[in-house]
Protein backbone atom coordinates (compact mmCIF):
# COMPACT_ATOMS: atom_id res chain seq x y z
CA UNK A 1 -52.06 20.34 4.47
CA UNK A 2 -53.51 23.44 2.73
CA UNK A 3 -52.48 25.12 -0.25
CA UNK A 4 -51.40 28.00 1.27
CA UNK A 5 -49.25 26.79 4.16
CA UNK A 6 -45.67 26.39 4.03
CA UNK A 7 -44.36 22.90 5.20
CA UNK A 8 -42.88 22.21 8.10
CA UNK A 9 -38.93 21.16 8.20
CA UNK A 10 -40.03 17.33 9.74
CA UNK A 11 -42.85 17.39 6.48
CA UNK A 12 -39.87 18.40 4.11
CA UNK A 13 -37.83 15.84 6.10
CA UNK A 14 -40.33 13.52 5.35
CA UNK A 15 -41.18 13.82 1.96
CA UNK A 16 -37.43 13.87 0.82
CA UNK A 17 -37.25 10.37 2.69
CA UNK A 18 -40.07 9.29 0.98
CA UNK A 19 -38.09 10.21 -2.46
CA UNK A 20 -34.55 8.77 -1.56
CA UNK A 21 -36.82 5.35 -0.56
CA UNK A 22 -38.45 5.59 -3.98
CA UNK A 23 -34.75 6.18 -5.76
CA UNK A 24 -33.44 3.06 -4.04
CA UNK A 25 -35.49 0.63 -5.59
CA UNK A 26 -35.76 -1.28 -2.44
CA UNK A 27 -38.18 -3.41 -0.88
CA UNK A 28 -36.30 -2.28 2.91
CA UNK A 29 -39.70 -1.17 4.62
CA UNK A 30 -37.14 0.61 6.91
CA UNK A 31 -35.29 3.07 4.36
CA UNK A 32 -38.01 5.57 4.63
CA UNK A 33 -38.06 5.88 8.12
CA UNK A 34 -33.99 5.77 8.47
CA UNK A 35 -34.03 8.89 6.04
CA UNK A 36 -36.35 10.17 7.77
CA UNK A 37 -34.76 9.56 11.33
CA UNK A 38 -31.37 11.22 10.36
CA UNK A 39 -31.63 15.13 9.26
CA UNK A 40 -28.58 15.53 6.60
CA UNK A 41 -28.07 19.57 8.17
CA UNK A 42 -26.21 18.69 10.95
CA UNK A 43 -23.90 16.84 8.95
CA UNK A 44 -23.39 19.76 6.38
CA UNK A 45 -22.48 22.87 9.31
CA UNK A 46 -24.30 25.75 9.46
CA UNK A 47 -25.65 27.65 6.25
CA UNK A 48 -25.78 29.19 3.97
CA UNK A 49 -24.19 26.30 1.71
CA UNK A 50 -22.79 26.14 -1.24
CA UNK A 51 -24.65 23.78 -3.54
CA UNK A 52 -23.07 22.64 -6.32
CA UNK A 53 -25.06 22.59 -10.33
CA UNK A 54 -23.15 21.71 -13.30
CA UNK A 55 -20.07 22.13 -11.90
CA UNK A 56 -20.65 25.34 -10.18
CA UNK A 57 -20.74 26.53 -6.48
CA UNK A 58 -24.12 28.53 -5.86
CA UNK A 59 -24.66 29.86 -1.88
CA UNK A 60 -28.17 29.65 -0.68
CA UNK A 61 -29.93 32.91 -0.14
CA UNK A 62 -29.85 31.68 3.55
CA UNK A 63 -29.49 29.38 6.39
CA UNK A 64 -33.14 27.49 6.14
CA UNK A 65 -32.00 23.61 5.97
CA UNK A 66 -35.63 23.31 4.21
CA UNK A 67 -32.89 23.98 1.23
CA UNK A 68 -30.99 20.85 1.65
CA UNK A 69 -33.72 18.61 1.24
CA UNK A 70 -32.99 18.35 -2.33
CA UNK A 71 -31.19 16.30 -4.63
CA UNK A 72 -28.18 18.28 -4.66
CA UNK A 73 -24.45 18.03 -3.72
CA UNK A 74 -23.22 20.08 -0.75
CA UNK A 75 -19.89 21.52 -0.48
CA UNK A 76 -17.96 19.85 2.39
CA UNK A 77 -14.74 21.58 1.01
CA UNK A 78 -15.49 24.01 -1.75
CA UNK A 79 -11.57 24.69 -2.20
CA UNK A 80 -10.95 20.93 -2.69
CA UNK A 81 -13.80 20.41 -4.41
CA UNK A 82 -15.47 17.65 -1.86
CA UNK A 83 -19.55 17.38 -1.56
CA UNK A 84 -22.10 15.54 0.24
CA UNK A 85 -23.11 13.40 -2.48
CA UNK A 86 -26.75 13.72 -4.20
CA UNK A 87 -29.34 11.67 -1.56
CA UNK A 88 -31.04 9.96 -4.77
CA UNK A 89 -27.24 8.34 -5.86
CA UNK A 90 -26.16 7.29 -2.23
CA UNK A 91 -29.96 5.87 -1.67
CA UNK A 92 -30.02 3.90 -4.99
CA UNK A 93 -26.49 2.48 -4.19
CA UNK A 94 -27.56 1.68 -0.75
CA UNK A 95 -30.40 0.12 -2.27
CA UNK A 96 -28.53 -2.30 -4.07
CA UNK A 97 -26.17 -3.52 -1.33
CA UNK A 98 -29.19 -3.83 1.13
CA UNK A 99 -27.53 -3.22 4.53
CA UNK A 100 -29.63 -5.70 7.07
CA UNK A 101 -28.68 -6.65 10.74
CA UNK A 102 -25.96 -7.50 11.69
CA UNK A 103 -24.36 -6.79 8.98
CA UNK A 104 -20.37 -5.34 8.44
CA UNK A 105 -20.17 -2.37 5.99
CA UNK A 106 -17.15 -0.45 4.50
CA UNK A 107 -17.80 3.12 3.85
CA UNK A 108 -14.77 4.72 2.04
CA UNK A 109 -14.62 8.68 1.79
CA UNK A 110 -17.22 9.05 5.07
CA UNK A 111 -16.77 13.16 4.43
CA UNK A 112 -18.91 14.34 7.51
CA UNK A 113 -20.79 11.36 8.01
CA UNK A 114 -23.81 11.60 6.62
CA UNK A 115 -24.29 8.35 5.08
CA UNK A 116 -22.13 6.18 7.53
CA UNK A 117 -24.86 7.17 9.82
CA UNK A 118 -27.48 6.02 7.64
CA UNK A 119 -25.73 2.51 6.88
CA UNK A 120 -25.08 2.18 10.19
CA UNK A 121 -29.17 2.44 11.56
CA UNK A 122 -29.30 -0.19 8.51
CA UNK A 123 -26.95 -2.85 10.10
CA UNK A 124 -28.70 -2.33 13.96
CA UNK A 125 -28.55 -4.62 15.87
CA UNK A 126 -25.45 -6.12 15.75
CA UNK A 127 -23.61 -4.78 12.69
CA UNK A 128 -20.86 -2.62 12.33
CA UNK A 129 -19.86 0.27 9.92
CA UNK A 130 -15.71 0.33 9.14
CA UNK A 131 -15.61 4.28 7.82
CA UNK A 132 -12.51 5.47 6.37
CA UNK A 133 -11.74 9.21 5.56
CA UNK A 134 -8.54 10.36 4.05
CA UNK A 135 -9.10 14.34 4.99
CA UNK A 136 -8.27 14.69 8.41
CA UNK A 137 -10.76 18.09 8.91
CA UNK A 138 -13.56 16.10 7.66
CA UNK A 139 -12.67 12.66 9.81
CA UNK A 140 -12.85 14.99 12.25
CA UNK A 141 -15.92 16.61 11.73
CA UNK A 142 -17.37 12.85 10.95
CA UNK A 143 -16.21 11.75 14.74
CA UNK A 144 -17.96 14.03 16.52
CA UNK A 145 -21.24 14.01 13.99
CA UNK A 146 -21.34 10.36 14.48
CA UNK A 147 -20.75 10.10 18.20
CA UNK A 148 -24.73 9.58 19.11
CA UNK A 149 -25.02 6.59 16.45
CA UNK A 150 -23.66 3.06 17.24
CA UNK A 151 -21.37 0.26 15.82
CA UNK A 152 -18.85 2.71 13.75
CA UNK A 153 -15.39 2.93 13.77
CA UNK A 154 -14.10 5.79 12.06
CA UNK A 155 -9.88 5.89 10.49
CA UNK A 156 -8.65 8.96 9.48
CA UNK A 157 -6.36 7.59 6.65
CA UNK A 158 -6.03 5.98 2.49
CA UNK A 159 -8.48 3.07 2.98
CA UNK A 160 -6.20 1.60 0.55
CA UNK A 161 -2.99 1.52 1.88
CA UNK A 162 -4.12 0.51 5.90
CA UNK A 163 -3.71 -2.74 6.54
């Protein structure tokens, strides 16, 4: 890469990947490649977006989702005050509980999906992801955003009150 050129979205893509791997403090050779492999914008809707910075909403001066390839929150519902949480938390927390094959996850407040689809490359082949979403707009949203990715069930509901 020169000095002068811009990067391309998949080299943004890839960099931020390599970050979130770093802020896991895993071992997972595959992390980097799974953040890689799923692009966060078509979880988020179309821009501009609203990120959020010390408690503050702030739109993006446009619709380039080279802007989302930061560690920010994303507003999912400004009014109610839900985000796409910051990439560096989610991959440090993934980190810890080390998804692997086969594996059966539990992924409470899904929002849009983002990070159900992550876990759920994590627990291929043979795993499952159980994602629960209490706002029915953003279950919503989350079923059809997850439809190409395999072994997740998605409930629209209080993951603590279903049985």
């Amino acid at each position: 890469m020169t000095a002068n050129r811009r990067a391309s979205l998949e080299e943004i893509r890839a960099f931020h990947a390599k970050m979130m791997a770093a802020a896991s403090n895993s071992h997972d050779e595959r992390l980097e490649r799974i953040f890689e492999l799923v692009p966060r914008e078509a979880f988020l809707g179309p821009g501009p977006w609203q990120i959020k910075v010390n408690r503050r909403y702030i739109e993006t001066p446009c619709a380039d989702p080279a802007i989302l390839y930061q560690n920010a929150l994303v507003a999912l519902d400004r009014t109610k005050g839900i985000n796409n949480g910051e990439p560096f938390l989610h991959a440090a927390w993934i980190g810890v509980a080390a998804p692997k094959s086969g594996d059966t996850v539990n992924h409470i407040g899904a929002g849009t999906g983002y990070y159900t689809a992550l876990l759920s490359m994590l627990v291929l082949p043979n795993g499952h992801v159980h994602a629960f979403e209490i706002e029915k707009d953003l279950a919503n949203r989350a079923r059809a955003n997850l439809e190409p990715f395999e072994g997740i069930s998605l409930v629209h509901g209080d993951a603590t009150t279903l049985a």
